[in-house]
Protein backbone atom coordinates (compact mmCIF):
# COMPACT_ATOMS: atom_id res chain seq x y z
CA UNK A 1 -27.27 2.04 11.77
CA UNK A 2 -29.10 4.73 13.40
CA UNK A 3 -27.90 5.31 17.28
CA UNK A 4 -28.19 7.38 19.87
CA UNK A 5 -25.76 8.40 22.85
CA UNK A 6 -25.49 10.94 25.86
CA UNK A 7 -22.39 12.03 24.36
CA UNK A 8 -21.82 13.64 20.88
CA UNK A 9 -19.07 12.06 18.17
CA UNK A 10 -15.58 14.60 18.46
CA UNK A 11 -14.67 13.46 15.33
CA UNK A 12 -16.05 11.85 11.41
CA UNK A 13 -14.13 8.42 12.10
CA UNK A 14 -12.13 6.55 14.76
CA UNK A 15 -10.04 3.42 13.72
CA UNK A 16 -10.58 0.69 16.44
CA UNK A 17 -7.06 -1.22 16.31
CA UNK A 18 -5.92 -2.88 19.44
CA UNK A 19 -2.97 -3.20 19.43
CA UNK A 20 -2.02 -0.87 16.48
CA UNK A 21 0.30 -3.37 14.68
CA UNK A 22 0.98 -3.53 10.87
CA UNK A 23 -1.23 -5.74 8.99
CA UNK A 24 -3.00 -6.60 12.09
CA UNK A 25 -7.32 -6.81 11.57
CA UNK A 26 -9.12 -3.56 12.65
CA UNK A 27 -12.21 -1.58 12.18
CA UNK A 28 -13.08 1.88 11.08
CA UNK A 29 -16.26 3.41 12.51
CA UNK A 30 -17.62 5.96 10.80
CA UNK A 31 -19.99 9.03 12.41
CA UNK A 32 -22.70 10.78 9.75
CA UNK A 33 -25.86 12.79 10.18
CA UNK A 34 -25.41 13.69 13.37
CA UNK A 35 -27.75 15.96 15.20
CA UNK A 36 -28.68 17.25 18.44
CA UNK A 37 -28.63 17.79 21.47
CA UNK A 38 -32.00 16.44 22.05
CA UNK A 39 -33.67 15.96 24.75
CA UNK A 40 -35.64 13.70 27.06
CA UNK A 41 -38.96 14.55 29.24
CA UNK A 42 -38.28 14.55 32.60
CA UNK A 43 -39.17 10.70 33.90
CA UNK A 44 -42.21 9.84 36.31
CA UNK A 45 -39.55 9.50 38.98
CA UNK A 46 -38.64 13.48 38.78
CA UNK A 47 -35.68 12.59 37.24
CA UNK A 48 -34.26 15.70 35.06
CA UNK A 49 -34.46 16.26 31.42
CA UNK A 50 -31.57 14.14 29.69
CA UNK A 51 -29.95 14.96 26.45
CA UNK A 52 -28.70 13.19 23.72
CA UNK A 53 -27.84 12.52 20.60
CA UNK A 54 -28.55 10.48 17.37
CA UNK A 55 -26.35 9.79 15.03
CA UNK A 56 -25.75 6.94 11.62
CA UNK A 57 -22.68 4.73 13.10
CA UNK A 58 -21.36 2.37 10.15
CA UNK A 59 -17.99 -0.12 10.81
CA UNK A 60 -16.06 -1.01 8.09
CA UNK A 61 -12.90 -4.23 8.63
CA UNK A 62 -9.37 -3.39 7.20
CA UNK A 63 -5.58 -3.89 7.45
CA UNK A 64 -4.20 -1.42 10.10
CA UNK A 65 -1.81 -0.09 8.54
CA UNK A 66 0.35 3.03 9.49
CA UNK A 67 -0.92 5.85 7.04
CA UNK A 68 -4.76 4.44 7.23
CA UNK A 69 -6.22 7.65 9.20
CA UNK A 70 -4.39 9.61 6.88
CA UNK A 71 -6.02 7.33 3.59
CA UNK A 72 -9.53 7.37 5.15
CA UNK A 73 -9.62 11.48 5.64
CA UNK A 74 -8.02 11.68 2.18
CA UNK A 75 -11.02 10.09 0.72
CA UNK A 76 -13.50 9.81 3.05
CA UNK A 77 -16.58 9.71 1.13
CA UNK A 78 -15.72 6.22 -0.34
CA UNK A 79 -14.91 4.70 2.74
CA UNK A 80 -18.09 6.08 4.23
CA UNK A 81 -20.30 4.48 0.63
CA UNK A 82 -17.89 1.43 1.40
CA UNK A 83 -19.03 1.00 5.27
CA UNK A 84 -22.47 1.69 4.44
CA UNK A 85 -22.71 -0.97 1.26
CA UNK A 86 -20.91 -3.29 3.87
CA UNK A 87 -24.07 -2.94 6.01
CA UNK A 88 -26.85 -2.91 3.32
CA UNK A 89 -25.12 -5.96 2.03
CA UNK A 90 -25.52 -8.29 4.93
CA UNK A 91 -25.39 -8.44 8.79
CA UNK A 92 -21.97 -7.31 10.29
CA UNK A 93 -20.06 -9.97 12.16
CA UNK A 94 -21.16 -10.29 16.29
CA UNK A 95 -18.20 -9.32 18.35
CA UNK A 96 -17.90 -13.19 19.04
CA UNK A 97 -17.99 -14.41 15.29
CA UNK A 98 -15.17 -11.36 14.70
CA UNK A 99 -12.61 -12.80 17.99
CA UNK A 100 -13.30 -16.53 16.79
CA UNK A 101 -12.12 -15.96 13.14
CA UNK A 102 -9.33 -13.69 14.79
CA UNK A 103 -8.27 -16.75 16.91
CA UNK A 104 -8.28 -19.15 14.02
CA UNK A 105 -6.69 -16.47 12.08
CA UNK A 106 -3.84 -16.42 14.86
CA UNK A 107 -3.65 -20.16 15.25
CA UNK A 108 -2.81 -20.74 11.72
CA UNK A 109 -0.04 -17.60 12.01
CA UNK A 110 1.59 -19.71 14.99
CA UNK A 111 1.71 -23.31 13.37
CA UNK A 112 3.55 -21.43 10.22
CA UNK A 113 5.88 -19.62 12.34
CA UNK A 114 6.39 -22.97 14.93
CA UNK A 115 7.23 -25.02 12.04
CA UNK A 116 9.50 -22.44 10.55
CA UNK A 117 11.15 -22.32 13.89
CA UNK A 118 11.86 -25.98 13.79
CA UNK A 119 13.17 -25.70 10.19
CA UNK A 120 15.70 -23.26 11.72
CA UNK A 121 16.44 -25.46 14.40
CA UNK A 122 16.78 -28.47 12.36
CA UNK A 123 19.44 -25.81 10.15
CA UNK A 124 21.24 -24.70 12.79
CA UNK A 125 22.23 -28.20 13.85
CA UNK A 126 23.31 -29.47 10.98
CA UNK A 127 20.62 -29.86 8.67
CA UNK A 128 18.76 -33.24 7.89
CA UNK A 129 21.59 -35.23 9.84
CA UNK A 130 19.97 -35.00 13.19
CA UNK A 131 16.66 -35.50 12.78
């Protein structure tokens, strides 16, 4: 998607992982055709010239995993065709459809691990006998 921003991309691609945890849901953004700095007219209110810059931004969801900036610059250009097919192909996620299929994800994460707390519970007591 074409965008435009007062400050210039430092770098191709940024992964977007908070926190940075193994396995954990994250997205690369990738930074192409950039050019600039452009710049603005001068506004009716006298306000100065104001540069900027556009730039294609594609986002692309993965695994965070702890080699992945090293995978993505290794072979960049198919991430890059793999972000941008991601975007031809349909509308990306909102930021609220993204956090509410992270929540269920997360919900279903802590029923498996509270019921595999209770089976060690349950073990740890003596098995079947005391429930």
């Amino acid at each position: 998607m074409r965008t435009e921003s007062n400050i210039r991309p430092s770098v191709r691609f940024e992964i977007e992982a908070l926190p940075p945890k193994e396995g954990a849901a994250c997205t690369v953004v990738f930074y192409d055709n950039i050019s600039g700095p452009h710049e603005r007219p001068a506004g009716m209110d006298g306000a100065d010239p104001e540069a900027y810059y556009q730039y294609d931004r594609y986002e692309v969801a993965t695994a965070y995993r702890e080699n992945l900036a090293q995978s993505v610059e290794a072979s960049f250009d198919q991430w890059l065709q793999k972000a941008k097919d991601a975007e031809a192909a349909g509308e990306q996620p909102t930021e609220l459809e993204a956090l509410q299929s992270e929540v269920e994800k997360l919900r279903k994460e802590n029923k498996e691990m509270s019921d595999t707390i209770d089976d060690l519970i349950i073990a740890s007591l003596g098995g079947d006998d005391f429930v």
